[in-house]
N, C-alpha and C. Protein backbone atom coordinates (compact mmCIF):
# COMPACT_ATOMS: atom_id res chain seq x y z
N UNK A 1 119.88 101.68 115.27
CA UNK A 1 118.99 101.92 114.14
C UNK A 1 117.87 100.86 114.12
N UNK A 2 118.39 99.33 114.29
CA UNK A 2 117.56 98.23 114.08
C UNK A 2 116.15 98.62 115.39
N UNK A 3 117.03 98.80 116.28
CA UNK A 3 115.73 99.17 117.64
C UNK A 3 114.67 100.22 117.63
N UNK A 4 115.48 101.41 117.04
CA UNK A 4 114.41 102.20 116.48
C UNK A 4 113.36 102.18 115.48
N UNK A 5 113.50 101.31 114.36
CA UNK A 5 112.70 101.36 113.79
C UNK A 5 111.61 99.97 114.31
N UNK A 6 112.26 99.35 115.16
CA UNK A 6 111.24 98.25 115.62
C UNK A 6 110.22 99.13 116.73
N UNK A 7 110.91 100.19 117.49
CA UNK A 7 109.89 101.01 118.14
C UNK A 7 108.70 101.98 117.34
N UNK A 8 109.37 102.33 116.07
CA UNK A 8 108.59 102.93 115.41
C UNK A 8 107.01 102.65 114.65
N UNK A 9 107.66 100.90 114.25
CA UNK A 9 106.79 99.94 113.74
C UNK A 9 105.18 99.89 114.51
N UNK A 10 105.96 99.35 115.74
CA UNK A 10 105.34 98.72 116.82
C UNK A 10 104.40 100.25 117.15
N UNK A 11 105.09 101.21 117.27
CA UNK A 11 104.18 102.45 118.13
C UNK A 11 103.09 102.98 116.39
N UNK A 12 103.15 102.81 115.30
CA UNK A 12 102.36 102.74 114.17
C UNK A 12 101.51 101.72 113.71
N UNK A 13 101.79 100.23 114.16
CA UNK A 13 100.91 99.01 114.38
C UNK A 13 99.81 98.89 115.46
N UNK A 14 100.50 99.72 116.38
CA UNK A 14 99.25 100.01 117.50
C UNK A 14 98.38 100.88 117.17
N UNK A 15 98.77 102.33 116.76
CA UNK A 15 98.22 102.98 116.20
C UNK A 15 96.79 102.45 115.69
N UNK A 16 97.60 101.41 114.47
CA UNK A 16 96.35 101.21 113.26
C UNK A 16 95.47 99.71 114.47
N UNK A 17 96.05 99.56 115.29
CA UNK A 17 95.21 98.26 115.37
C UNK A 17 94.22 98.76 116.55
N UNK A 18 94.68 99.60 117.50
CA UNK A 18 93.70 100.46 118.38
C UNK A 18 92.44 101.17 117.30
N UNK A 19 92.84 101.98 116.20
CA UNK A 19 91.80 102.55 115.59
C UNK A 19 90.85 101.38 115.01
N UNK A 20 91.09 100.76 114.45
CA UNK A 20 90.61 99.65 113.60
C UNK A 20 90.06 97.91 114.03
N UNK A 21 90.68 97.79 114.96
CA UNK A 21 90.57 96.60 115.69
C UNK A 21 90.09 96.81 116.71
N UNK A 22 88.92 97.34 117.60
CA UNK A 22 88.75 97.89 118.43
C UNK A 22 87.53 96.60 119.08
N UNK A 23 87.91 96.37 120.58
CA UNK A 23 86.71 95.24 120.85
C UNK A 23 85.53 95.08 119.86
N UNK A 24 84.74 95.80 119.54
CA UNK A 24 83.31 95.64 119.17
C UNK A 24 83.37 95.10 117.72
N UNK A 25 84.25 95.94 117.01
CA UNK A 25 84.54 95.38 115.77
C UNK A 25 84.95 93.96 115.59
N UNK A 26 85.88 93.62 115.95
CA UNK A 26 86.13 92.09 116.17
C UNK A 26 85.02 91.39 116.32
N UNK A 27 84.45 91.72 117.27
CA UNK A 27 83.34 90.72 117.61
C UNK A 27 82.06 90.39 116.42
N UNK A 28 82.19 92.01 116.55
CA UNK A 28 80.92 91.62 115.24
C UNK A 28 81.41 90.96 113.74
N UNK A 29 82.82 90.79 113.43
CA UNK A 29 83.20 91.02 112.39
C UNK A 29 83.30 88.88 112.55
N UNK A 30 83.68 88.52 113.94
CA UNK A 30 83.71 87.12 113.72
C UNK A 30 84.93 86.20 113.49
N UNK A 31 85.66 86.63 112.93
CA UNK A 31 86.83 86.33 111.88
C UNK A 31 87.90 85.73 112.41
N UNK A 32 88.54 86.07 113.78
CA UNK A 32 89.40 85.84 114.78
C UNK A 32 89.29 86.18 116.26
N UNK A 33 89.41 85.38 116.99
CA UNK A 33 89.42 85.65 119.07
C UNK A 33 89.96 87.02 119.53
N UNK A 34 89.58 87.30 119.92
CA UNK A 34 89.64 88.50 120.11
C UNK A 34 90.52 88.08 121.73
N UNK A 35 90.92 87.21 122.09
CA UNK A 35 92.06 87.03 123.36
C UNK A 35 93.32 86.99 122.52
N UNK A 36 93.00 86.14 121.74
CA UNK A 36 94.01 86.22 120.95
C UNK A 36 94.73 87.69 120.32
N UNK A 37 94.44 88.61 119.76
CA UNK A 37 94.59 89.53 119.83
C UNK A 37 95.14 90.43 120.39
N UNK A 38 94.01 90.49 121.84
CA UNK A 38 94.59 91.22 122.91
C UNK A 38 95.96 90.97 123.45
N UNK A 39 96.22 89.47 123.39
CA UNK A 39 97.29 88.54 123.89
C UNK A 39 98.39 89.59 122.70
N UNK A 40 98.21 89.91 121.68
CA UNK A 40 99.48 89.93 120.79
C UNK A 40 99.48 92.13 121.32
N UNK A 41 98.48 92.33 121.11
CA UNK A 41 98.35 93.18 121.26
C UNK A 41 99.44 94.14 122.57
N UNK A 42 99.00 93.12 123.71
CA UNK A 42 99.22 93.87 125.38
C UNK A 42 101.41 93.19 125.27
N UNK A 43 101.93 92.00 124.33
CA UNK A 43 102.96 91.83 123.90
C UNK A 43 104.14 91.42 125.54
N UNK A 44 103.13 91.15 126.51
CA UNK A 44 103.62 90.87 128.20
C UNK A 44 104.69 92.05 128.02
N UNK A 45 103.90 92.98 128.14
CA UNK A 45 104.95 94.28 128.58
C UNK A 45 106.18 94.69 127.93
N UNK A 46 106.61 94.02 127.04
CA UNK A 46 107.83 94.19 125.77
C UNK A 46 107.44 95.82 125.18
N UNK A 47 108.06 96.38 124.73
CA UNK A 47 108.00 97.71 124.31
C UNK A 47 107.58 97.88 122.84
N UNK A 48 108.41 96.78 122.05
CA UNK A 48 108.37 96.54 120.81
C UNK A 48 107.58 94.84 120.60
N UNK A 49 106.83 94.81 119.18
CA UNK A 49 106.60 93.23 118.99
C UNK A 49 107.69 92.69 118.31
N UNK A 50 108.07 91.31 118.24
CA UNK A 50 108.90 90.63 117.27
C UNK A 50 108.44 90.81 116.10
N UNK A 51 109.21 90.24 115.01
CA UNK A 51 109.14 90.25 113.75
C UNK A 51 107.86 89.29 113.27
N UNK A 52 107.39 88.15 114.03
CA UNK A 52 106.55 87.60 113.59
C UNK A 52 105.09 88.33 114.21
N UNK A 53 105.58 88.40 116.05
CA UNK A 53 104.44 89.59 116.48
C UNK A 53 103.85 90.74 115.00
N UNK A 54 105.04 91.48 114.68
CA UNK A 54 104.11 92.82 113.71
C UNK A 54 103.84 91.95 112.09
N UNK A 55 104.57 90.91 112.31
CA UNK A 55 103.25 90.35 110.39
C UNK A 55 101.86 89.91 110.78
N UNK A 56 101.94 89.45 111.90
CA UNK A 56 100.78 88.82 112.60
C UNK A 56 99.14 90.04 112.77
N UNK A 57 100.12 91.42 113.32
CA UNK A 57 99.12 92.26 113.29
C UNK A 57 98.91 93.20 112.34
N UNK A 58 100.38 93.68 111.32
CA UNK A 58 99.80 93.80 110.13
C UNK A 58 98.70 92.99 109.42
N UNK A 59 99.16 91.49 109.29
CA UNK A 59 97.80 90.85 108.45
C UNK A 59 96.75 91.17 109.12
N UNK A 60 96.22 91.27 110.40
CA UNK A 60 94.46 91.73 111.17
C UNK A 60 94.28 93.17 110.62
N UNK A 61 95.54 94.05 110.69
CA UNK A 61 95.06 95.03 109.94
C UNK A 61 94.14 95.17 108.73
N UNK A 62 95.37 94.78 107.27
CA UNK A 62 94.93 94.43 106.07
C UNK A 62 93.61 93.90 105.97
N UNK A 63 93.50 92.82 106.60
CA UNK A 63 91.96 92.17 106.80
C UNK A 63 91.12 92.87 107.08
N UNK A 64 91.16 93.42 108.33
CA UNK A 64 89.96 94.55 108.61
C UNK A 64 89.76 95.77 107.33
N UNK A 65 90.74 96.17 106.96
CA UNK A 65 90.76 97.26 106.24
C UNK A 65 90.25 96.59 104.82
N UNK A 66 90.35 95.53 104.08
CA UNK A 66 90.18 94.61 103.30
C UNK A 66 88.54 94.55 103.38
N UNK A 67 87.79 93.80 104.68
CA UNK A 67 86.85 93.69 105.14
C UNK A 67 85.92 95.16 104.75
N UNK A 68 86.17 96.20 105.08
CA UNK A 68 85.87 97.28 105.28
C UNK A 68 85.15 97.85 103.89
N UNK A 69 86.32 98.05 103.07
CA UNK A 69 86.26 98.17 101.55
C UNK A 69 85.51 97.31 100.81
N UNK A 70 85.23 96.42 101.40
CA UNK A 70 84.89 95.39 100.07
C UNK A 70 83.70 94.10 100.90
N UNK A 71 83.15 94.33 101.84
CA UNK A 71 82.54 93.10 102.88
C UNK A 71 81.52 94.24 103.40
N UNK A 72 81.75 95.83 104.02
CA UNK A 72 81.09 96.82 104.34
C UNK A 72 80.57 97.95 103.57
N UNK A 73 80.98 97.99 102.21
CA UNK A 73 80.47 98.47 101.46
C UNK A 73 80.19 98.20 99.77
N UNK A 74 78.43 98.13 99.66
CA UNK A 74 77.96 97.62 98.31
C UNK A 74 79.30 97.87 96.81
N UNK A 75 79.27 96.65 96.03
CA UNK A 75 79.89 96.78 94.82
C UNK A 75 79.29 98.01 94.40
N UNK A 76 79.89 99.03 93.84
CA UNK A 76 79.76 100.14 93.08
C UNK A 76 79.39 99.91 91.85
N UNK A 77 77.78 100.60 91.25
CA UNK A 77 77.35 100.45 90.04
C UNK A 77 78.71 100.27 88.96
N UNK A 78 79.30 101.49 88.93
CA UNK A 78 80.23 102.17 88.20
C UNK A 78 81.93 101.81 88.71
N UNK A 79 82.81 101.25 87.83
CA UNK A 79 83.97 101.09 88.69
C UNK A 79 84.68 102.20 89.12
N UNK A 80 85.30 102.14 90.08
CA UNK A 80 86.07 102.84 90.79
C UNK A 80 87.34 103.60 90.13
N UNK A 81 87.41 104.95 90.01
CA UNK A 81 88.48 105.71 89.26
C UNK A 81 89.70 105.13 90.53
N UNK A 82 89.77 104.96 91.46
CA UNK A 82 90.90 105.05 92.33
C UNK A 82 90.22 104.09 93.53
N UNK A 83 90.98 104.21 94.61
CA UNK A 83 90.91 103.28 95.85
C UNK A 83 90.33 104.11 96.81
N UNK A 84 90.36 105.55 97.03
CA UNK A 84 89.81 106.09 97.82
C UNK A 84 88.35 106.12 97.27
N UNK A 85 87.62 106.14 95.98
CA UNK A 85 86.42 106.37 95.59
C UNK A 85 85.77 105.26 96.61
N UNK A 86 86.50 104.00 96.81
CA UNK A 86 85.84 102.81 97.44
C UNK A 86 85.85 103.23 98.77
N UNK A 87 86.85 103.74 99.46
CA UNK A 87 86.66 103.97 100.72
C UNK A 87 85.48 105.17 101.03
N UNK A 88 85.21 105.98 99.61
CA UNK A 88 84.24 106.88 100.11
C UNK A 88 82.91 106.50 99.21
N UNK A 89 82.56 105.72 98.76
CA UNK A 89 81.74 104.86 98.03
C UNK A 89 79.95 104.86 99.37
N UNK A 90 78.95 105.68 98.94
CA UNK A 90 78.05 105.19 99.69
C UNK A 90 76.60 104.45 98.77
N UNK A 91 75.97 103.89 99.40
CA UNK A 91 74.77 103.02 98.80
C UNK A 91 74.18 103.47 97.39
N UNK A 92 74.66 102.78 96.32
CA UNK A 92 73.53 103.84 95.15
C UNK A 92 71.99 102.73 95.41
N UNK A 93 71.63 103.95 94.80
CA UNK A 93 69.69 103.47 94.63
C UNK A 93 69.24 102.36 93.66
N UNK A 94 70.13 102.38 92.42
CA UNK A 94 70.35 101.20 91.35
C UNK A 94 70.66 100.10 92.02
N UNK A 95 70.13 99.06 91.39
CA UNK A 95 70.76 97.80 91.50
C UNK A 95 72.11 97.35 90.84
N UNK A 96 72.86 97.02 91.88
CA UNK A 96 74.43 96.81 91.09
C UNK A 96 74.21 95.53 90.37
N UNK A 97 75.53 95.24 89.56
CA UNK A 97 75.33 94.01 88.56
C UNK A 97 75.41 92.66 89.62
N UNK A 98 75.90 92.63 90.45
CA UNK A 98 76.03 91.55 91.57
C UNK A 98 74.30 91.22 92.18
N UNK A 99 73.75 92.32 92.69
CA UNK A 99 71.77 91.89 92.77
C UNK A 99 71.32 91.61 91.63
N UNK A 100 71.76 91.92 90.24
CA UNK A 100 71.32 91.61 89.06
C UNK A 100 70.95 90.04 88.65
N UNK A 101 72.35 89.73 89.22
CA UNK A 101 72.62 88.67 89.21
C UNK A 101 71.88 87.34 89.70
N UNK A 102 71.05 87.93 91.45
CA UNK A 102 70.66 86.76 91.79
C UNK A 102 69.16 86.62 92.17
């Protein structure tokens, strides 16, 4: 049971870190080495990551996805009914209260 769900983890951590973590992004984003990464990423041929391996790439996840929401797209005039409004949130024409500001 314990092995399976460490395969499961690991084959859903890649998942999100192939879509999301993808060379170019990293780079432009700055934030962390991108050898580093790859290094946790490629795991020297192990099938599964350890327990500290998948917190390690959960947190780059979160971050990116964190980043994304809130670093890639303008504060919303109006607050947000939910979490997806932010993920689908594009440029209003108003000045938000944050340009107001400075």
């Amino acid at each position: 049971q314990s092995m399976r769900f460490g395969t499961e983890l690991t084959r859903s951590l890649d998942y999100l870190s192939n879509l999301l973590l993808d060379k170019e992004s990293v780079k432009k984003r700055g934030l962390y080495a991108l050898a580093d990464l790859e290094k946790l990423k490629h795991r020297n041929g192990r099938k599964t990551l350890s327990r500290d391996e998948s917190m390690k790439l959960w947190t780059l996840i979160l971050v990116e996805i964190w980043a994304r929401l809130f670093l890639d797209n303008p504060i919303p005039a109006a607050p947000a009914k939910s979490a997806l409004d932010l993920v689908d949130a594009k440029p209003s024409s108003s000045p938000t209260e944050l340009e107001a500001l400075q």
